[in-house]
Structure formats: C-alpha cells, structure tokens
Protein backbone atom coordinates (compact mmCIF):
# COMPACT_ATOMS: atom_id res chain seq x y z
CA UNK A 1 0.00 0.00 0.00
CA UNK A 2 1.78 3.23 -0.86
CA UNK A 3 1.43 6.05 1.63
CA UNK A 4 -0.64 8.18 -0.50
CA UNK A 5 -3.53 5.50 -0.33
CA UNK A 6 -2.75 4.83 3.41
CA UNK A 7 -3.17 8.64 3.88
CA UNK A 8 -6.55 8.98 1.85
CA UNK A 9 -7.94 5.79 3.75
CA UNK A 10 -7.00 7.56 7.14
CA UNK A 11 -8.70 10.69 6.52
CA UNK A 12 -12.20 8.93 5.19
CA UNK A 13 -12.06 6.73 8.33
CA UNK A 14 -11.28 10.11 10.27
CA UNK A 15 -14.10 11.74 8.71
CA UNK A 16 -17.11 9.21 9.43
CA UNK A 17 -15.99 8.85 13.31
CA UNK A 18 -16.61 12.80 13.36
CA UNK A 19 -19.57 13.53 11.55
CA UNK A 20 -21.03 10.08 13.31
CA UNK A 21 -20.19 12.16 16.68
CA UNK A 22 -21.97 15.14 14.74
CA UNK A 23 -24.96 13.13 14.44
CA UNK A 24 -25.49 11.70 18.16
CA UNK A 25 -24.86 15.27 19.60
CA UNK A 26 -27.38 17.14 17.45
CA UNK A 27 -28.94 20.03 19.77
CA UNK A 28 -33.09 19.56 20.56
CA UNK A 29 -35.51 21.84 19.19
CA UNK A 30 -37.14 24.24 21.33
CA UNK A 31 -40.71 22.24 20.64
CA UNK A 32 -38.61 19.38 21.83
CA UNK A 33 -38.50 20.75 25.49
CA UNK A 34 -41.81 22.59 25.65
CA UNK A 35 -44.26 20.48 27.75
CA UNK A 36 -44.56 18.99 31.19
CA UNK A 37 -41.99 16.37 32.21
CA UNK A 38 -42.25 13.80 34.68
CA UNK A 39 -39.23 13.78 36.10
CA UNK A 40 -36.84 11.51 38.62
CA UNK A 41 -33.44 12.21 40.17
CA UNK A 42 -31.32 10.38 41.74
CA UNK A 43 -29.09 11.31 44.60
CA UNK A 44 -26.85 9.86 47.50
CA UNK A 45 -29.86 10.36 50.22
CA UNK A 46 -32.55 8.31 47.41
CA UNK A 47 -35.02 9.12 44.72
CA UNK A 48 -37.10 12.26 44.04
CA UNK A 49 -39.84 12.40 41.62
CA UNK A 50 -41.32 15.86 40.62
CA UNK A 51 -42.64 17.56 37.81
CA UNK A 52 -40.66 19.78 35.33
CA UNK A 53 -42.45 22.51 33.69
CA UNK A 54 -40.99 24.23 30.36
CA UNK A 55 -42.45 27.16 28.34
CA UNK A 56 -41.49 29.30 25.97
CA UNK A 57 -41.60 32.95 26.31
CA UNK A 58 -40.89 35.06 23.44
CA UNK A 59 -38.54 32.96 22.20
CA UNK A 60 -36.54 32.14 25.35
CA UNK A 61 -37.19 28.91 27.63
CA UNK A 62 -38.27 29.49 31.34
CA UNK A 63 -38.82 26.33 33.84
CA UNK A 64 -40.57 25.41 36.75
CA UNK A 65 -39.69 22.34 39.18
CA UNK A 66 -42.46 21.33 41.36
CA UNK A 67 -41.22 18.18 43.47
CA UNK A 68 -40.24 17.88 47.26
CA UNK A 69 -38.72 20.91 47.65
CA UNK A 70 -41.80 23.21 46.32
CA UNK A 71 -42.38 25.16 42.82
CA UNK A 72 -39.09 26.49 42.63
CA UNK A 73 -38.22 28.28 39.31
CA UNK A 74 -35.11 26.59 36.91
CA UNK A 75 -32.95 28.02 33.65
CA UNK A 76 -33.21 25.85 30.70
CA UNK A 77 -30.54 26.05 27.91
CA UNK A 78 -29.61 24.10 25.07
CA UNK A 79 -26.54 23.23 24.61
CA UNK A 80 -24.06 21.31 21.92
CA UNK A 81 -24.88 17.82 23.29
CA UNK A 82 -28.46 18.15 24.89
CA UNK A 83 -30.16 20.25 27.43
CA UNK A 84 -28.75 22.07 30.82
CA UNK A 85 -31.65 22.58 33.86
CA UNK A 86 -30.22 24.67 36.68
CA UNK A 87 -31.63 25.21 39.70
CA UNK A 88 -31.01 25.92 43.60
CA UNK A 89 -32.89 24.34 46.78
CA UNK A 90 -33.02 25.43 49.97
CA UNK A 91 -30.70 22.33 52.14
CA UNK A 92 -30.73 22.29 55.74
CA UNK A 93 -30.48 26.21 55.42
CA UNK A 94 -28.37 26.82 52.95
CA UNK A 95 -28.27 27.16 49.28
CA UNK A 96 -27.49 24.05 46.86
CA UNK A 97 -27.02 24.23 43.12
CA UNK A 98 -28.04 21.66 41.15
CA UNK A 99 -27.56 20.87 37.52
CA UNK A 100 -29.41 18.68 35.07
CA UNK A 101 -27.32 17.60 31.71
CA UNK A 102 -29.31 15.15 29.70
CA UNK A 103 -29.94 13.98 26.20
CA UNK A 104 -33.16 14.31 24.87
CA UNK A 105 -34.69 12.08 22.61
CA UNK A 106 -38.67 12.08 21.22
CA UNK A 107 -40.66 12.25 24.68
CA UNK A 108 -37.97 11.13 26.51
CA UNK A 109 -34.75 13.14 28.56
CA UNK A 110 -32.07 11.74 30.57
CA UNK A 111 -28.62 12.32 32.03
CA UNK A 112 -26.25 13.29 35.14
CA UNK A 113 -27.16 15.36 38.06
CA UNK A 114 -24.57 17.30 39.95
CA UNK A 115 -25.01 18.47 43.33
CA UNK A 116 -23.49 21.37 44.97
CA UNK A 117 -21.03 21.39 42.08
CA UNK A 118 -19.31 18.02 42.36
CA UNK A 119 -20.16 17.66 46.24
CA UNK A 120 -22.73 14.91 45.04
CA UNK A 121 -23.84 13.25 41.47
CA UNK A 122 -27.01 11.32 40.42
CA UNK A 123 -28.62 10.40 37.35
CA UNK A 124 -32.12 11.72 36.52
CA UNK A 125 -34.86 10.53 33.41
CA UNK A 126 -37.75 12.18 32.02
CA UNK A 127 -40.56 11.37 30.20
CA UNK A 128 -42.69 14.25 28.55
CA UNK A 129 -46.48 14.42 29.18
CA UNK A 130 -46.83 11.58 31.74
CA UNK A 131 -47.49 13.90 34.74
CA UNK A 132 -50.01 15.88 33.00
CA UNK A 133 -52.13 13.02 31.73
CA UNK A 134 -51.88 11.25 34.90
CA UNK A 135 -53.32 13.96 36.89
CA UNK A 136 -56.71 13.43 39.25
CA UNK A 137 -60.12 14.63 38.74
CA UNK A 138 -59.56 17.55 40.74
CA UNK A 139 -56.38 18.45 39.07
CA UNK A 140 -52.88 18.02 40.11
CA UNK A 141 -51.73 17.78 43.65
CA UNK A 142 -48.01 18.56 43.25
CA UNK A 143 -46.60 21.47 44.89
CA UNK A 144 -46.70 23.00 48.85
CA UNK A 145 -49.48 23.49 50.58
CA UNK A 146 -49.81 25.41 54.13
CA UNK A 147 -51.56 23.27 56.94
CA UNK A 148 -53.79 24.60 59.60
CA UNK A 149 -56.13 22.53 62.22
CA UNK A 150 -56.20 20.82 65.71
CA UNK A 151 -52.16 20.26 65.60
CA UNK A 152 -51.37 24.21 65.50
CA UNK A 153 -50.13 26.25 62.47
CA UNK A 154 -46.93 25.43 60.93
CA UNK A 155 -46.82 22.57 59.28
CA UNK A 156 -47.31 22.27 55.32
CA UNK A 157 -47.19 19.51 52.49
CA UNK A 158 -44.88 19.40 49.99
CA UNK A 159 -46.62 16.83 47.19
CA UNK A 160 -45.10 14.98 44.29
CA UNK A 161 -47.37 13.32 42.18
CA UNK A 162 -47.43 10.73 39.58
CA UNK A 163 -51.16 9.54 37.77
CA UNK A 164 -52.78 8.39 41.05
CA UNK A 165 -49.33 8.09 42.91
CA UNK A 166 -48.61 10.48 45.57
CA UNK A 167 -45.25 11.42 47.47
CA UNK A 168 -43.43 14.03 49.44
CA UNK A 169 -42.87 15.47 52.56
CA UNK A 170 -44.98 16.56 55.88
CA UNK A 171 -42.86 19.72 57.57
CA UNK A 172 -42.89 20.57 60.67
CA UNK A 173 -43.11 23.83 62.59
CA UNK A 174 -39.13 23.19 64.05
CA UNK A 175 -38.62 22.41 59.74
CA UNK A 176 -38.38 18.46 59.57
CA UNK A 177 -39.24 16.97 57.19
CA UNK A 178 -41.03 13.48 57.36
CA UNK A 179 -41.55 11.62 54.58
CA UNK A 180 -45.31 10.40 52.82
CA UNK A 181 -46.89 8.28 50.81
CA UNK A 182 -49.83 7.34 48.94
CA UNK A 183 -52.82 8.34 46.62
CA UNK A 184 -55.06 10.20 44.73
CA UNK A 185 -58.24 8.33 43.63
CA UNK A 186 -60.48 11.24 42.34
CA UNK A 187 -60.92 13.82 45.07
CA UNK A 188 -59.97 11.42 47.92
CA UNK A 189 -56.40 11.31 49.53
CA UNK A 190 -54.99 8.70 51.57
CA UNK A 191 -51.78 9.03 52.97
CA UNK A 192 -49.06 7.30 55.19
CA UNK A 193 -46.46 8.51 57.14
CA UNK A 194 -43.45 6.32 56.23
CA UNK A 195 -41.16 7.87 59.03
CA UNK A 196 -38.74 5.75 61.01
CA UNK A 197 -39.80 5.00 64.67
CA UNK A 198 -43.36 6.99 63.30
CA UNK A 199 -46.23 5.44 61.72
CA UNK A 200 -49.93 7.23 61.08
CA UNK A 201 -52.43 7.79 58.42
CA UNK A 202 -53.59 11.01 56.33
CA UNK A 203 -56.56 11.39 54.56
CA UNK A 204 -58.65 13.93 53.36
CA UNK A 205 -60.93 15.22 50.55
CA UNK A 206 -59.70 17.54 47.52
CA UNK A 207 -62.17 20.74 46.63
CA UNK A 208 -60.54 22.86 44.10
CA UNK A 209 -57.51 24.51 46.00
CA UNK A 210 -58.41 23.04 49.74
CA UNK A 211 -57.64 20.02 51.37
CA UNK A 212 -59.80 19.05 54.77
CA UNK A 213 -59.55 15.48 56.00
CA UNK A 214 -58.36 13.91 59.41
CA UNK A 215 -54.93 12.50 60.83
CA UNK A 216 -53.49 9.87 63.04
CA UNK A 217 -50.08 9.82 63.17
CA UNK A 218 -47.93 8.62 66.47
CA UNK A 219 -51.49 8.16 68.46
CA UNK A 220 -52.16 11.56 67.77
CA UNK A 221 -55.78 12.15 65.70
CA UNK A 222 -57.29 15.19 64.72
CA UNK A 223 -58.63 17.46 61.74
CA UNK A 224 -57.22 19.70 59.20
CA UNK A 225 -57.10 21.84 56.39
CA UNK A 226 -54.94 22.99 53.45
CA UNK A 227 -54.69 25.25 51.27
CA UNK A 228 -52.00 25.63 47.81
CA UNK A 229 -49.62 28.07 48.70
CA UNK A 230 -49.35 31.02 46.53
C-alpha cells in the first residue's frame, strides 16, 4: 500500500468517526423541550420524583420544578450535546445548586445530576407528558401546601405526584421533614407517614384549591385543612 492511499484511507475513516459524533450530539428543538416532564433524580440520600415545567416565552425557555422541595423556578438552555436545567434548593439552610445535563430524545430526557457542584452526582430521566395526563379529577396535587387545624399552624405539604401516585414530605413547625406516601383516587387522599420509629395515616378530601380530611399519626388524631400556597 503506498502512503498516499494509506493517507486517503485515514482521513475517510477520520471523517465518518466525526460527523457520526456530529450526528449523536445534534442540539433539541425548542418544541422538543416545551411540555410537562415527569421527572426523577437520583441522589446519594434516594429518589425524588417531581414535575418539570418548560415554556417558551418570546422565544426564550423558562422552567418550573415542582417536586419535594416546592415550585421552585429553573434556567433551561440548550446546549451542543443536549439540554442544561439549573436550579437551587433550599438544604438544611443553605443554598445548593443543582444541575441537570441530559440527552433528549422524542418524549424522553435523561442524564447526570450534579449536586453542589461536584459535592454529590445522580442520574435523573424524564418522560414528557406523563405527569399531565396522569393527573386526578380535581387536578394536580403537586406542589406545597400550608396546613392549619387541631395540631397548630406550621406545618405544610410538599406533594409529588405521579397519575394516582402520591409522594413528598410533611414539615414541621421546628422544619423536619417526614416523609409520605400514597394516593389520589379522584378527590380522595390517603396518605401514610413512612417515618422511622413513626407510623400514622392522612386522609382527606380535595375541593378545588383546599384540602380538609383527618390524621393519626404517632397516636395523635385530629382534623385539618390545606390550602396551595401562593
């Protein structure tokens, strides 16, 4: 083989590795990201579902996370190999950034999470449209909501919420955060407090933007209300 023809086969077999790179980095559409996304991270301290909100708005993308943590706006940007989500949570009092790379492709997004930039990584997926379509008759239950009733003021709910599935968190007044679970048949709610060393029920009827029901949790029974926070 003379070098000429070794050179020539080189630079073809050069050329396909970097326009096949080209092709499995291409960068999505805006339409692509538009929509609601039901969303799961991954982390050291577990899993955490929420939903993922994007719009656009005159030709930029804006963001919303709704999970454990609240309705806490995020910055979405494309970039060469998929999408970036940014965002920062409030963690035992201080600030944590957190930052979603992924792929996207059709309905589907997924990628690495970092936390507190490199303190912690996860992994996180996303399918569009599944939290939307899943939602109950009286409309989605994801978000916070502020708690009053025979336990004193303070408290609040912090919902996640996937088709009839429910998660999140119950906080306290002295800001802990114990963990729930459940569901959403309809209007009616049925919770359980999956705490260690703590066990009780929730449950409670859905009326537009108030919840009233009862609880027992840790031999403790009483009534309550909630409304969506703001």
């Amino acid at each position: 083989m003379t070098f000429r023809l070794f050179a020539f086969r080189a630079l073809v077999a050069s050329s396909v590795v970097v326009f096949a790179g080209a092709a499995t980095a291409q960068v999505p559409s805006t339409q692509d990201l538009v929509g609601t996304w039901s969303l799961t991270m991954t982390s050291p301290q577990g899993t955490h579902p929420g939903t993922l909100v994007i719009k656009d708005e005159a030709g930029k993308l804006a963001g919303a996370m709704t999970g454990e943590m609240g309705s806490i706006p995020v910055d979405v940007k494309t970039t060469e190999t998929g999408v970036s989500i940014a965002f920062t949570v409030d963690y035992q009092g201080q600030p944590l950034p957190i930052v979603l790379a992924g792929k996207v492709a059709g309905a589907t997004m997924k990628g690495a999470v970092d936390y507190g930039n490199g303190a912690a990584a996860g992994d996180f997926t996303a399918s569009k449209g599944g939290a939307a379509a899943g939602a109950g008759a009286a409309g989605p239950l994801a978000g916070a909501w502020d708690i009053t009733g025979d336990g004193g003021g303070g408290y609040s709910f912090n919902f996640t919420q996937d088709g009839t599935t429910v998660g999140g968190t119950l906080k306290t007044p002295d800001g802990l955060d114990i963990p729930i679970k459940g569901t959403l048949e309809g209007s009616a709610l049925t919770l359980t407090v999956v705490a260690d060393g703590l066990s009780g029920t929730i449950k409670g009827t859905i009326d537009g933007g108030v919840i009233k029901g009862t609880y027992d949790i840790g031999g403790n029974a009483g009534a309550y209300s909630a409304a969506r926070k703001p």
